[in-house]
N, C-alpha and C. Protein backbone atom coordinates (compact mmCIF):
# COMPACT_ATOMS: atom_id res chain seq x y z
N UNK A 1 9.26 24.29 25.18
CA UNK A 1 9.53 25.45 26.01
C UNK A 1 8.79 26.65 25.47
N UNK A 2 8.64 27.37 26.25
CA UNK A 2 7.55 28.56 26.10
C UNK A 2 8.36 29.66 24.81
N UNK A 3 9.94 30.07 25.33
CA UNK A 3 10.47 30.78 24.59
C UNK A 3 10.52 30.39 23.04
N UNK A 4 10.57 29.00 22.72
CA UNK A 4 10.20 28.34 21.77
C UNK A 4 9.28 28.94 21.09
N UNK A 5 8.40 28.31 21.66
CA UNK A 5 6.82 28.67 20.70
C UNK A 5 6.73 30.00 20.63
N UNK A 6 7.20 30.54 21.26
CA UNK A 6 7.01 32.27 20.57
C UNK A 6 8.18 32.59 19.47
N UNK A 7 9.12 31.76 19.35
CA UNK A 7 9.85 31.88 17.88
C UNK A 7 9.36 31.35 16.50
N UNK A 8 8.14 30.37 17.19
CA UNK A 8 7.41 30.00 15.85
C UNK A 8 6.68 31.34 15.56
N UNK A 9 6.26 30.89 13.77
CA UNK A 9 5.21 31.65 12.91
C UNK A 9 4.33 31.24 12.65
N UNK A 10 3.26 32.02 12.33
CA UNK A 10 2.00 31.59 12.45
C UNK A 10 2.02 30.96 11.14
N UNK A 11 2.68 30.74 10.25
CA UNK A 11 2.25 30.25 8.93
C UNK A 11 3.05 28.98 9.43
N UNK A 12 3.96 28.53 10.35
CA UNK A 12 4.55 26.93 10.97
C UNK A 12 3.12 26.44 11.82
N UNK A 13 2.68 27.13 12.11
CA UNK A 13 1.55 26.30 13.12
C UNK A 13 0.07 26.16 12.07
N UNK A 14 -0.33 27.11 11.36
CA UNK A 14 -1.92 27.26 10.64
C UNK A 14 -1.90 26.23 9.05
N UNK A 15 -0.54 26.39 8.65
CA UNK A 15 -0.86 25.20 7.35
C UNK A 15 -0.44 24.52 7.12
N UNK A 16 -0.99 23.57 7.36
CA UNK A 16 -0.72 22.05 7.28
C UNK A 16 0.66 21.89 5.78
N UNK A 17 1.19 20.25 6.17
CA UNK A 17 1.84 20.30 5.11
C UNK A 17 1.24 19.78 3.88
N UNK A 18 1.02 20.54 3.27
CA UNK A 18 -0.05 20.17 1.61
C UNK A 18 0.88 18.24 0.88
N UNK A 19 2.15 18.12 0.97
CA UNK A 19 2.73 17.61 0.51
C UNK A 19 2.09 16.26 0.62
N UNK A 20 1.60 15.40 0.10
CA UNK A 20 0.86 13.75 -0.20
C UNK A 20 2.28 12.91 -0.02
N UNK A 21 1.65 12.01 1.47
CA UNK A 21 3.04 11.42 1.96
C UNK A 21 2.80 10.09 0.85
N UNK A 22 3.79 9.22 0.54
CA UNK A 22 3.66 8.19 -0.10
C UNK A 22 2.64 7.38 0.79
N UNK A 23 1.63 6.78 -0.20
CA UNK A 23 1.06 5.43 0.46
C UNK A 23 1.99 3.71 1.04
N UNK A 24 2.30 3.37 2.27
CA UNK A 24 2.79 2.34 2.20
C UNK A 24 2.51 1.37 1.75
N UNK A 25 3.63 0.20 1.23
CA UNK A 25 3.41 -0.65 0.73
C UNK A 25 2.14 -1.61 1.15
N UNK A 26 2.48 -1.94 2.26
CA UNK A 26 1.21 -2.57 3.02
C UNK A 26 0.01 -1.90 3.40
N UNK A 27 -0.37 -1.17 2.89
CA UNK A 27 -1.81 -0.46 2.75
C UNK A 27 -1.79 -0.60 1.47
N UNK A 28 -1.32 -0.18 0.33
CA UNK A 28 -1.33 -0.60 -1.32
C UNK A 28 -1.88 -2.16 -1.35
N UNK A 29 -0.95 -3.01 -0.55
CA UNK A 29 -1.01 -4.57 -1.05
C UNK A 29 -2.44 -4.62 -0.43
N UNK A 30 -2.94 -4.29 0.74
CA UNK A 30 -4.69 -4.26 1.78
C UNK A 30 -5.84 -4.16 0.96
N UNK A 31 -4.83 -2.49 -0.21
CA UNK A 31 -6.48 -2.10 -0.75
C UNK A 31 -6.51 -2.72 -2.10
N UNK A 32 -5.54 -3.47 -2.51
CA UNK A 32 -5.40 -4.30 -3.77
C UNK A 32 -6.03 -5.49 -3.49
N UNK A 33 -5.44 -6.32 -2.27
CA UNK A 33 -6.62 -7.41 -1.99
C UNK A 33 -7.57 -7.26 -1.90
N UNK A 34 -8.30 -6.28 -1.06
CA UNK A 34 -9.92 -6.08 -1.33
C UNK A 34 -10.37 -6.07 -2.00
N UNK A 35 -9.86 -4.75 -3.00
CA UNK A 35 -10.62 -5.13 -4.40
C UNK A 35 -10.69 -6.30 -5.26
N UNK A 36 -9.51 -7.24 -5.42
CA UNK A 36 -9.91 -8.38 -6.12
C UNK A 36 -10.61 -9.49 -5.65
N UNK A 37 -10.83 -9.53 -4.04
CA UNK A 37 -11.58 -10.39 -3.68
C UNK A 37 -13.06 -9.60 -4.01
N UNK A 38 -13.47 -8.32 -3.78
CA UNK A 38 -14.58 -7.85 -3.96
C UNK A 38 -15.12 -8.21 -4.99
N UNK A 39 -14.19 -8.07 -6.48
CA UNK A 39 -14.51 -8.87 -7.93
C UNK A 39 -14.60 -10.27 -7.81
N UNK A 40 -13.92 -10.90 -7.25
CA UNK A 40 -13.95 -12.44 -7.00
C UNK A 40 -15.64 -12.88 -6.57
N UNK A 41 -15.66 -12.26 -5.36
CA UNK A 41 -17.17 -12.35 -4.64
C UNK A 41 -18.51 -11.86 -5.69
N UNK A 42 -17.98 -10.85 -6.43
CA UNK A 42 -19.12 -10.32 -7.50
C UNK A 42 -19.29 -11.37 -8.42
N UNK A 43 -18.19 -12.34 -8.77
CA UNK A 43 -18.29 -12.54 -9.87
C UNK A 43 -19.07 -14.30 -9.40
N UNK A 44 -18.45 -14.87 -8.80
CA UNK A 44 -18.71 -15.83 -7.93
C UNK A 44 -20.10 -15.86 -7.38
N UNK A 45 -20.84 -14.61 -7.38
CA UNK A 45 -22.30 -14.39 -6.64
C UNK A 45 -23.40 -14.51 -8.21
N UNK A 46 -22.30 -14.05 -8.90
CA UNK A 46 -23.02 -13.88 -10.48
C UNK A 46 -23.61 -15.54 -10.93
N UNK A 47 -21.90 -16.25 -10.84
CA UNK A 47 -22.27 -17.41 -11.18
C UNK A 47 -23.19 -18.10 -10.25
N UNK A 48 -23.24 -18.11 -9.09
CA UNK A 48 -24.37 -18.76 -8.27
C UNK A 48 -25.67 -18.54 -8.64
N UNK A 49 -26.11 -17.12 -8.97
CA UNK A 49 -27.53 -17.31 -9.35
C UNK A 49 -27.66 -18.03 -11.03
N UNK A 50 -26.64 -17.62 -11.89
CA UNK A 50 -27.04 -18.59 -12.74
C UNK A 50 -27.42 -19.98 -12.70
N UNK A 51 -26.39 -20.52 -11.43
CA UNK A 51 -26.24 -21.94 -11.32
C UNK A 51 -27.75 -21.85 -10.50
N UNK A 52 -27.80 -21.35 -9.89
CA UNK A 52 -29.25 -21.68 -9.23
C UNK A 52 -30.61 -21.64 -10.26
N UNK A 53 -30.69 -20.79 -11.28
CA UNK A 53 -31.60 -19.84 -11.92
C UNK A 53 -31.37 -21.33 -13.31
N UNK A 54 -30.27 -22.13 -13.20
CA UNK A 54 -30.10 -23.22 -14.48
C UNK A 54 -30.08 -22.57 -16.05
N UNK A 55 -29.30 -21.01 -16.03
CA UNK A 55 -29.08 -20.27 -16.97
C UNK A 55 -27.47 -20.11 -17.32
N UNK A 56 -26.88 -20.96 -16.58
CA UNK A 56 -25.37 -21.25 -17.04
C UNK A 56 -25.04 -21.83 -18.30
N UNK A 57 -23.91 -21.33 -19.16
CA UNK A 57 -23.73 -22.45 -20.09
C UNK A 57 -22.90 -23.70 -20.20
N UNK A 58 -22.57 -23.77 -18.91
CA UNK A 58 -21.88 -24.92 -18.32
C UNK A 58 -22.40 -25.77 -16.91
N UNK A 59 -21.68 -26.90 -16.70
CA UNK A 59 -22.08 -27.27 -15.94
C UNK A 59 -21.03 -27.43 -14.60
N UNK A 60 -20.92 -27.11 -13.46
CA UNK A 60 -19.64 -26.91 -12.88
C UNK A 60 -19.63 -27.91 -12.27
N UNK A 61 -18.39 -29.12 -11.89
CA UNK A 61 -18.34 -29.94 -11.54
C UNK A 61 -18.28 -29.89 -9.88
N UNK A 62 -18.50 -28.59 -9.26
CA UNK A 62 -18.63 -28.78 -7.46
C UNK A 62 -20.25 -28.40 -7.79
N UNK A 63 -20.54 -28.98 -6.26
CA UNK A 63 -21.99 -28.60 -5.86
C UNK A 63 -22.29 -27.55 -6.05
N UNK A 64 -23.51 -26.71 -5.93
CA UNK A 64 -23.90 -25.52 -5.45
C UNK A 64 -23.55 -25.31 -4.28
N UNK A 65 -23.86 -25.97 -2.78
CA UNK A 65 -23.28 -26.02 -1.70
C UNK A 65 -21.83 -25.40 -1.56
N UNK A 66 -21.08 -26.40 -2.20
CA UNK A 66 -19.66 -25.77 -2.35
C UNK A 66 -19.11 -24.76 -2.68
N UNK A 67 -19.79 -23.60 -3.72
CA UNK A 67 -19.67 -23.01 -3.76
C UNK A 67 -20.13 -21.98 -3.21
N UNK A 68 -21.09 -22.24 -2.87
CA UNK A 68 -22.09 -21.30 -2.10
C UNK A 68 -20.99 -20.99 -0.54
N UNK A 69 -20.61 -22.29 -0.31
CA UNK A 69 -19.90 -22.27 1.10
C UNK A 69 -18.42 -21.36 0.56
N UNK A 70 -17.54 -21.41 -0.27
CA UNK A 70 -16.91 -20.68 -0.62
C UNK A 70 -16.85 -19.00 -0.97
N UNK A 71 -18.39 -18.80 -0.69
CA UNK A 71 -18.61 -17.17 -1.28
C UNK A 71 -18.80 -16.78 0.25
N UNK A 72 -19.57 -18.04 1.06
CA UNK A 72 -19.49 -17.43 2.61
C UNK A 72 -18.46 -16.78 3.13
N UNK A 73 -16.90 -17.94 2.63
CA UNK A 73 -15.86 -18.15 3.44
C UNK A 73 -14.94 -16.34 3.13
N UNK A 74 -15.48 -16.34 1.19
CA UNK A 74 -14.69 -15.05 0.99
C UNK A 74 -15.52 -13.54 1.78
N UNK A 75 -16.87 -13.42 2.09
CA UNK A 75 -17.25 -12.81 2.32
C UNK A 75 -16.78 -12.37 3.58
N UNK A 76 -16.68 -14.01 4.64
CA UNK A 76 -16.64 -13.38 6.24
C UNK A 76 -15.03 -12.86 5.77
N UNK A 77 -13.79 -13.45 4.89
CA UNK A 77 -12.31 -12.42 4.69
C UNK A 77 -12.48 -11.25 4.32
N UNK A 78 -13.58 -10.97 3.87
CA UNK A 78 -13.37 -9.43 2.79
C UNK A 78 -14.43 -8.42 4.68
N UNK A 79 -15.14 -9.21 5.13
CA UNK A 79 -14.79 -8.30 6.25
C UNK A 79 -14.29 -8.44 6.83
N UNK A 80 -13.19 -9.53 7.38
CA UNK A 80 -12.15 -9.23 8.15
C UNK A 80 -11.12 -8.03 7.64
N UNK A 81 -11.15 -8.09 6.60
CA UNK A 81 -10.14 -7.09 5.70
C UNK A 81 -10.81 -5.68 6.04
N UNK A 82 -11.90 -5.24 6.17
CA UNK A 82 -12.67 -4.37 6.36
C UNK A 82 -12.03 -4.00 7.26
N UNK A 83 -12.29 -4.39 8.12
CA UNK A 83 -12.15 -4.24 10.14
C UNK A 83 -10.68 -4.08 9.97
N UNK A 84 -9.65 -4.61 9.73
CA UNK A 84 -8.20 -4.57 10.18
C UNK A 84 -8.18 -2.69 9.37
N UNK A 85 -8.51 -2.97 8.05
CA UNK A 85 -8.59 -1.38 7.30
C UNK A 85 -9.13 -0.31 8.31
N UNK A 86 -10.31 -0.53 8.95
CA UNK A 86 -10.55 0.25 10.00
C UNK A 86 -10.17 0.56 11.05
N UNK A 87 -9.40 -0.40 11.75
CA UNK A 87 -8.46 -0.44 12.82
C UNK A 87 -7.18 0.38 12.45
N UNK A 88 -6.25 -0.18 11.21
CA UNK A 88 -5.68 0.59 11.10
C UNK A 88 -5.48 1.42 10.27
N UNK A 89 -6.81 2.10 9.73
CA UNK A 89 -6.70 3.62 8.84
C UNK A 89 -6.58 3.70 7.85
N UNK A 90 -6.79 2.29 6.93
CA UNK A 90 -6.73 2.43 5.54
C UNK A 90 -7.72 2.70 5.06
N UNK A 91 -7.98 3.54 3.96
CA UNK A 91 -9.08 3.73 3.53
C UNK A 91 -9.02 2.81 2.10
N UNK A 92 -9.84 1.89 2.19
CA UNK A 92 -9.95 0.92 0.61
C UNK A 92 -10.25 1.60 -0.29
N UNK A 93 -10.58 2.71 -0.11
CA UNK A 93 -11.26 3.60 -1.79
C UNK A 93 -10.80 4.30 -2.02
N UNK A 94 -8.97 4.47 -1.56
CA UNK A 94 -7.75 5.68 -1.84
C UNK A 94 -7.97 5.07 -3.17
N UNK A 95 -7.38 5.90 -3.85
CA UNK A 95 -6.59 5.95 -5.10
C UNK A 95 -5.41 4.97 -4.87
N UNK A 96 -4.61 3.99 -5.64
CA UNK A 96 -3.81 3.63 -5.68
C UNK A 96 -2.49 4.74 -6.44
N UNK A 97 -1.33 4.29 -5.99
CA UNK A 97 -0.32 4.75 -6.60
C UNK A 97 -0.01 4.47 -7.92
N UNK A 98 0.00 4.95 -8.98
CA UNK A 98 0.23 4.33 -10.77
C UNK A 98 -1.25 4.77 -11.21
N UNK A 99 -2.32 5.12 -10.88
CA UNK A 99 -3.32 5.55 -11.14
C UNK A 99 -5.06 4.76 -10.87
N UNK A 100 -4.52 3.55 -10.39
CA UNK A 100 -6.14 2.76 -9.98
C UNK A 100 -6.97 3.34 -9.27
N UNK A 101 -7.89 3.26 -9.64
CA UNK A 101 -9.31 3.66 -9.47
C UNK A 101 -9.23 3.52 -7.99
N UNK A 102 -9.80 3.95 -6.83
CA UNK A 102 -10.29 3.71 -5.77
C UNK A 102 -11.71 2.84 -5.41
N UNK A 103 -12.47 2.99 -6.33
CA UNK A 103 -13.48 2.08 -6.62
C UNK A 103 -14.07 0.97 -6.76
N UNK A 104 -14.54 0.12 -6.27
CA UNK A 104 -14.90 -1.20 -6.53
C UNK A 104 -15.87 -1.34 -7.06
N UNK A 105 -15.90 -2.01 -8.31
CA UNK A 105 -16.99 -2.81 -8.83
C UNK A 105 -18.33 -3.32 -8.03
N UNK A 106 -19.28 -2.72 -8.88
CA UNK A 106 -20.97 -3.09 -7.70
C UNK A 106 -21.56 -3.82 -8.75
N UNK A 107 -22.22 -4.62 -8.41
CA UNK A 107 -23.49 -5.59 -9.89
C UNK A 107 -24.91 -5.26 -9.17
């Protein structure tokens, strides 16, 4: 109602509320999976070129194939994870709650 809004103040309408709403749980658990699959995929991409490059110090008992097909499978999840984050507004590179980095690991 009109009479309303002229009982507001200009300091109720011009500044925002400064106050940092809690992050929900299920955006915490979103941007926690990403990141460890992101390390998973880094680390997993690491070992492939060794295994390819024959600079491993082991020998892994699946194919290259297999694994190779496994870095596909995490890659096309880590953008599905992307897209749902984008759809619904998470940003993966908040800060976590308790102090984690927003950051993901790059090689």
């Amino acid at each position: 109602r009109i009479e309303e809004a002229d009982d507001l103040q200009e300091k109720d309408i011009t500044k925002p509320n400064r106050r940092r709403q809690p992050m929900s749980d299920y955006k915490q658990r979103m941007i926690r999976e990403h990141r460890e699959l992101q390390e998973r995929i880094s680390k997993l991409a690491h070992m492939l070129e060794g295994y390819a490059e024959g600079t491993l110090g082991f020998t892994p008992a699946c194919s290259f194939q297999l694994l190779e097909s496994q870095l596909y499978a995490m890659g096309t999840y880590a953008n599905i994870l992307q897209e749902r984050a984008r759809i619904e507004q998470v940003d993966l590179n908040a800060p976590l709650e308790g102090g984690e980095s927003g950051e993901v690991p790059q090689d």
